[in-house]
Protein backbone atom coordinates (compact mmCIF):
# COMPACT_ATOMS: atom_id res chain seq x y z
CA UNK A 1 37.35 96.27 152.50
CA UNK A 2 36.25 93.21 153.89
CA UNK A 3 35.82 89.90 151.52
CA UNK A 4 32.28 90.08 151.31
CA UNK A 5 32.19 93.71 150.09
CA UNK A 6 34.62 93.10 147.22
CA UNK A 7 33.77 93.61 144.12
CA UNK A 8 33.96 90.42 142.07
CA UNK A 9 33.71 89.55 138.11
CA UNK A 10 33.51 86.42 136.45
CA UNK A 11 34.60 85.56 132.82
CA UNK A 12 34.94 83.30 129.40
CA UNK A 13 37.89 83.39 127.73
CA UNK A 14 37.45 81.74 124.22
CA UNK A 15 40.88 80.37 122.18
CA UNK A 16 41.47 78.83 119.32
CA UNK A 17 44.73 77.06 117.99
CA UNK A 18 45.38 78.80 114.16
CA UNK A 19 48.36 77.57 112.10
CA UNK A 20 50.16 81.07 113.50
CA UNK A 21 49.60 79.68 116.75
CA UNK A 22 46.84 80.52 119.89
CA UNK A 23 44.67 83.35 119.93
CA UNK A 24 42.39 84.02 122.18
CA UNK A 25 39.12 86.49 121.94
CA UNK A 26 39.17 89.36 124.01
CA UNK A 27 37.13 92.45 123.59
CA UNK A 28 37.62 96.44 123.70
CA UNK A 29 35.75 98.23 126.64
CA UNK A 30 32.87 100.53 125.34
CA UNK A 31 32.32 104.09 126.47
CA UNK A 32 34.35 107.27 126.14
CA UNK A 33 37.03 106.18 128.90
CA UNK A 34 38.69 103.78 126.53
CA UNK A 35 37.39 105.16 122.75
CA UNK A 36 41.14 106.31 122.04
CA UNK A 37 42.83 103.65 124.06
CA UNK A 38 44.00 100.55 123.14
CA UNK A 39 46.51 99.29 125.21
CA UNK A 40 45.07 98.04 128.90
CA UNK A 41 41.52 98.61 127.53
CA UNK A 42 41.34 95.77 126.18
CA UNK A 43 39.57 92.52 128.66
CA UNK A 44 38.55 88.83 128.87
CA UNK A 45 34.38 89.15 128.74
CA UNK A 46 33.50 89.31 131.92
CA UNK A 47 31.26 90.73 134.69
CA UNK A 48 30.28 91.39 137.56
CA UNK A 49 28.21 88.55 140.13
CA UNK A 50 27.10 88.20 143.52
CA UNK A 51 28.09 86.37 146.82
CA UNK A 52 25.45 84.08 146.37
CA UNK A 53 25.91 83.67 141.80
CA UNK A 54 28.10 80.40 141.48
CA UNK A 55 30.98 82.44 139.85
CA UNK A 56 31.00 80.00 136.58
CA UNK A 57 27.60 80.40 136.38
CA UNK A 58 28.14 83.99 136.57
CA UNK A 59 31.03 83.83 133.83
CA UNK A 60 28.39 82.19 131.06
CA UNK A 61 25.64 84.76 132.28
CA UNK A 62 27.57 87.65 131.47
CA UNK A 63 29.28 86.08 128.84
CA UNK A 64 26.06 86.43 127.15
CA UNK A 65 25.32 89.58 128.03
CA UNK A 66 28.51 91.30 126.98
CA UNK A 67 28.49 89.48 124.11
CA UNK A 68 24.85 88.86 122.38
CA UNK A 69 25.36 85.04 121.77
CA UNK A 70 25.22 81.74 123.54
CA UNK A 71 28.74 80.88 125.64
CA UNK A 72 29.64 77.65 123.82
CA UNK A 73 29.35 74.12 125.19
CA UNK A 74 32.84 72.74 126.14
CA UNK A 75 35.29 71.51 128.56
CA UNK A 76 35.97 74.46 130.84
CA UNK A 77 39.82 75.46 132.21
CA UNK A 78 39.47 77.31 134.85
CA UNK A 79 42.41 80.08 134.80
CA UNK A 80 41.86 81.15 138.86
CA UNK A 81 42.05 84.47 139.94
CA UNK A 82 44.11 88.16 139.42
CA UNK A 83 43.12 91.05 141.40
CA UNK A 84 43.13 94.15 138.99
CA UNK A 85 44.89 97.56 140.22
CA UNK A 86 41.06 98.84 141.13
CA UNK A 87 40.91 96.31 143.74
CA UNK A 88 38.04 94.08 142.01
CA UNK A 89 39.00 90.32 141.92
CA UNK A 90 38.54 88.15 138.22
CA UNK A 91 37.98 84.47 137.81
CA UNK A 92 38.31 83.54 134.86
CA UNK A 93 37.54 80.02 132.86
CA UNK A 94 39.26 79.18 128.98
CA UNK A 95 37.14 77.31 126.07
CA UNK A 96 38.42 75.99 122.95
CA UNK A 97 35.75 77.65 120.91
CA UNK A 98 35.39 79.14 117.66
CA UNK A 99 32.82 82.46 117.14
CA UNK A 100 32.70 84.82 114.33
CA UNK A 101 32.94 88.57 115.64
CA UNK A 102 30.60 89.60 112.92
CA UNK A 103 27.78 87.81 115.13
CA UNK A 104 28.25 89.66 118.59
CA UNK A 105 25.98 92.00 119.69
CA UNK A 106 27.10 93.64 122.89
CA UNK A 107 24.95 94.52 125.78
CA UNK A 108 25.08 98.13 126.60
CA UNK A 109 25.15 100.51 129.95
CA UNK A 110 23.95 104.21 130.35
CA UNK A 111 26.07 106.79 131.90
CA UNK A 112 26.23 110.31 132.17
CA UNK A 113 28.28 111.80 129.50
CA UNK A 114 29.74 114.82 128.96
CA UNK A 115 30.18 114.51 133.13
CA UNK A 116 28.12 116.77 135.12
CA UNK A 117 26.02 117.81 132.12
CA UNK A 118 22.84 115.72 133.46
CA UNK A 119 22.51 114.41 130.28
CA UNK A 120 22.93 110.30 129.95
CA UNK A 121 24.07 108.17 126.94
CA UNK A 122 23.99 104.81 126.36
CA UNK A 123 27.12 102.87 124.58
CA UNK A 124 28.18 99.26 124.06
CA UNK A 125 30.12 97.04 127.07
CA UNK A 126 32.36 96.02 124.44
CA UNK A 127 32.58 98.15 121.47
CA UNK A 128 34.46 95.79 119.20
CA UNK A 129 35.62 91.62 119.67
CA UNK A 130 38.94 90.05 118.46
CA UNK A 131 40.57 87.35 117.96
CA UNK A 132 43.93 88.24 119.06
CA UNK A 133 47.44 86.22 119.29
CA UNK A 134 48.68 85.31 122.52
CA UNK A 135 51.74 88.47 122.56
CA UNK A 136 49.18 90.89 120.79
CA UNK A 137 46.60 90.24 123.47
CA UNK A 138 49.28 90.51 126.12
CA UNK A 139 49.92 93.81 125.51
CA UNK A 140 46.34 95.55 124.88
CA UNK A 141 44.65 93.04 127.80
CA UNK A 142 44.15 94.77 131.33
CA UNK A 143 47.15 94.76 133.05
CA UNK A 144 46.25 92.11 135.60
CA UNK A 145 44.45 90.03 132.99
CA UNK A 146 47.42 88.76 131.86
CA UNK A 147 48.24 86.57 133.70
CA UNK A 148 44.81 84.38 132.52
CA UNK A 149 46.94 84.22 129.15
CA UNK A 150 49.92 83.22 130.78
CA UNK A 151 48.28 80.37 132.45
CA UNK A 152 46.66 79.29 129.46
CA UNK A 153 49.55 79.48 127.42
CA UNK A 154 51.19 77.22 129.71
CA UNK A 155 48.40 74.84 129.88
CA UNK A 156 47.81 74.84 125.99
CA UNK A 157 52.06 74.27 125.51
């Protein structure tokens, strides 16, 4: 797969410092792949952009649309890059930004579901938001995500 032809995704990741320490707000991938899952289906909102899409530009975009409300106003940190397992490569920035879950309002997607029935559905990108300590969100967070907490960890110590 050459450069150009990868598959790229941009995100926000919000945190916020709590007397039990930092959390950070990830959500829980709609659709009937990850209904009963919890652990690894769990991501930084995020999506996909194009070669030409400034990828920050992309991140608040889609933040938006995965998400139903404005990506707050702040100083940006950007977290880099992971590659996840599927091959598609995340850049990720962190703001220190409060939101209430009770206000999202994901975007959705259509599929076909049951598969091969020729019937479509539609459900929600993100089918529930939380605010999540650092270790909690470490171990629900797509695999390769983690290492956006790790950095931010570091750079929030």
């Amino acid at each position: 797969m050459t450069a150009s032809r990868e598959k790229r995704s941009a995100g926000l990741l919000l945190f916020r410092r709590t007397d039990d320490g930092l959390e950070v707000l990830l959500g829980h991938m709609g659709g009937p792949f990850f209904a009963k899952r919890d652990a690894g289906a769990w991501t930084v909102p995020k999506g996909e952009y194009e070669p030409d899409e400034p990828a920050w530009d992309a991140a608040r975009r889609e933040f938006q649309e995965e998400l139903g409300v404005r990506p707050p106003d702040g100083e940006a940190l950007a977290l880099g890059e992971v590659r996840q397992k599927n091959g598609k490569i995340v850049t990720a920035w962190a703001i220190e930004a409060d939101l209430d879950p009770g206000t999202v309002v994901p975007g959705t997607f259509v599929m076909e579901w049951p598969p091969r029935s020729g019937r479509t559905q539609e459900f929600p990108e993100l089918d529930r938001v939380e605010w999540l300590g650092v270790d909690r969100a470490r171990e629900l967070v797509v695999e390769a995500q983690a290492a956006f907490l790790d950095r931010l960890a570091e750079h929030s110590a």
